[in-house]
Protein backbone atom coordinates (compact mmCIF):
# COMPACT_ATOMS: atom_id res chain seq x y z
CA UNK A 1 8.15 35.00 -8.26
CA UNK A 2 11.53 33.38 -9.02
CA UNK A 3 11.83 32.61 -4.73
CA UNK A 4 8.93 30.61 -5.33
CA UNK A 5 10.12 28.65 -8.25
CA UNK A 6 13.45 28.05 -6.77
CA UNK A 7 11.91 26.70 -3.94
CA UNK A 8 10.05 24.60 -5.88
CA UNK A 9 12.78 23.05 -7.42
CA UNK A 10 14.62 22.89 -4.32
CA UNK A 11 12.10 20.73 -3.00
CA UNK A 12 11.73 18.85 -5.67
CA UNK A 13 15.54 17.38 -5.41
CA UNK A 14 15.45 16.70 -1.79
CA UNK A 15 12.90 14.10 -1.88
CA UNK A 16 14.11 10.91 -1.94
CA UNK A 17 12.53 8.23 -4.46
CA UNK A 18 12.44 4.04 -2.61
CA UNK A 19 10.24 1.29 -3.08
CA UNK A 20 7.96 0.66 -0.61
CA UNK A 21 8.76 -1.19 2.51
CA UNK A 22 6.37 -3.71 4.03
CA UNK A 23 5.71 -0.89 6.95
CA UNK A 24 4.64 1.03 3.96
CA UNK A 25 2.38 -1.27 2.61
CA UNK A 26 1.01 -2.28 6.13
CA UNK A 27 0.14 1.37 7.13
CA UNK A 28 -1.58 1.74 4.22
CA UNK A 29 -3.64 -1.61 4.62
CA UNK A 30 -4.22 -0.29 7.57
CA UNK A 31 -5.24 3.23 6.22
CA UNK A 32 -7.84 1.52 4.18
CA UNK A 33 -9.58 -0.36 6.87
CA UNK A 34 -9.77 2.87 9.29
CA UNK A 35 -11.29 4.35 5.82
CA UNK A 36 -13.49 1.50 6.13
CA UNK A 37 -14.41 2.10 9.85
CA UNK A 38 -15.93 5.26 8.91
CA UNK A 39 -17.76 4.58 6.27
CA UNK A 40 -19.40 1.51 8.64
CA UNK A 41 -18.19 -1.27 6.27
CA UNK A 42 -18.70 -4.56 7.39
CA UNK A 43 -15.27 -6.10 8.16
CA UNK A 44 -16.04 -9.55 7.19
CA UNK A 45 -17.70 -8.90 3.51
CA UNK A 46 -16.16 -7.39 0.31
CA UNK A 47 -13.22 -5.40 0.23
CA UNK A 48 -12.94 -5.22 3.95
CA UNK A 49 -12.32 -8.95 4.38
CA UNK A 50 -10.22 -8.41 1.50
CA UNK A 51 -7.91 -6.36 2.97
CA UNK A 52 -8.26 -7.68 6.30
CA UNK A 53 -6.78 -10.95 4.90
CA UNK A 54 -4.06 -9.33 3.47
CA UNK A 55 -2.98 -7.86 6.70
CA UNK A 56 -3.08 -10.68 8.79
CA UNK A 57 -1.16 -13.08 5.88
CA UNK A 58 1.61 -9.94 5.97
CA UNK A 59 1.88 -10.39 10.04
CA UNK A 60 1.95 -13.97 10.11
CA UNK A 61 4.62 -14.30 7.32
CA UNK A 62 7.86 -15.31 8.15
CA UNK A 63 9.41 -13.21 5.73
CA UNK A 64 7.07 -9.90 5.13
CA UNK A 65 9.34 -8.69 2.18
CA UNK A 66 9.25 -11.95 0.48
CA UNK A 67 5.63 -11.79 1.40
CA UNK A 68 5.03 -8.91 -0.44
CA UNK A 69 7.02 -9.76 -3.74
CA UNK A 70 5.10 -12.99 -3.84
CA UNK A 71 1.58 -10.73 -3.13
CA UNK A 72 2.51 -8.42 -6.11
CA UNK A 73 3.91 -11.14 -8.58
CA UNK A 74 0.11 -12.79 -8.07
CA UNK A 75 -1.44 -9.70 -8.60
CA UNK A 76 0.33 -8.80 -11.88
CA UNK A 77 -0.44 -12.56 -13.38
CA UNK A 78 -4.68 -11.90 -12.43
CA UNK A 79 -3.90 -8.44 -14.10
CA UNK A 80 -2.40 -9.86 -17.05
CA UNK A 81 -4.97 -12.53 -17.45
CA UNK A 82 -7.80 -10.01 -17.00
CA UNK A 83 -6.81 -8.20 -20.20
């Protein structure tokens, strides 16, 4: 039993902890439009179009990492002014 704990904990330190790239963030927009796919969601209503958007704003950028800091300052203001 204490193998398994130390193991645990072993790879528990290993991981490393970085904010997300804009790879990162584009895989996942992409993740959520294959999820989208399946389910047979329309790609040019709701959430689809949403996120469709969003990916091809982050391609065209110049700068995608600026694009992103700009994307989640605007979200945290509509967050803010939502409460």
């Amino acid at each position: 039993m204490s193998s398994i704990i130390q193991n645990i904990d072993q790879l528990s330190t290993e991981t490393e902890t970085h904010l997300p790239t804009w790879q990162d963030i584009e895989k996942l927009i992409i993740d959520i439009l294959r999820a989208g796919n399946f389910y047979n969601k329309d790609r040019n209503i709701g959430f689809m179009a949403y996120y469709k958007n969003h990916l091809d704003e982050l391609r065209k950028s110049e700068d995608q990492e600026q694009y992103i800091i700009t994307s989640y300052f605007k979200l945290s203001q509509i967050n803010s002014q939502n409460r």
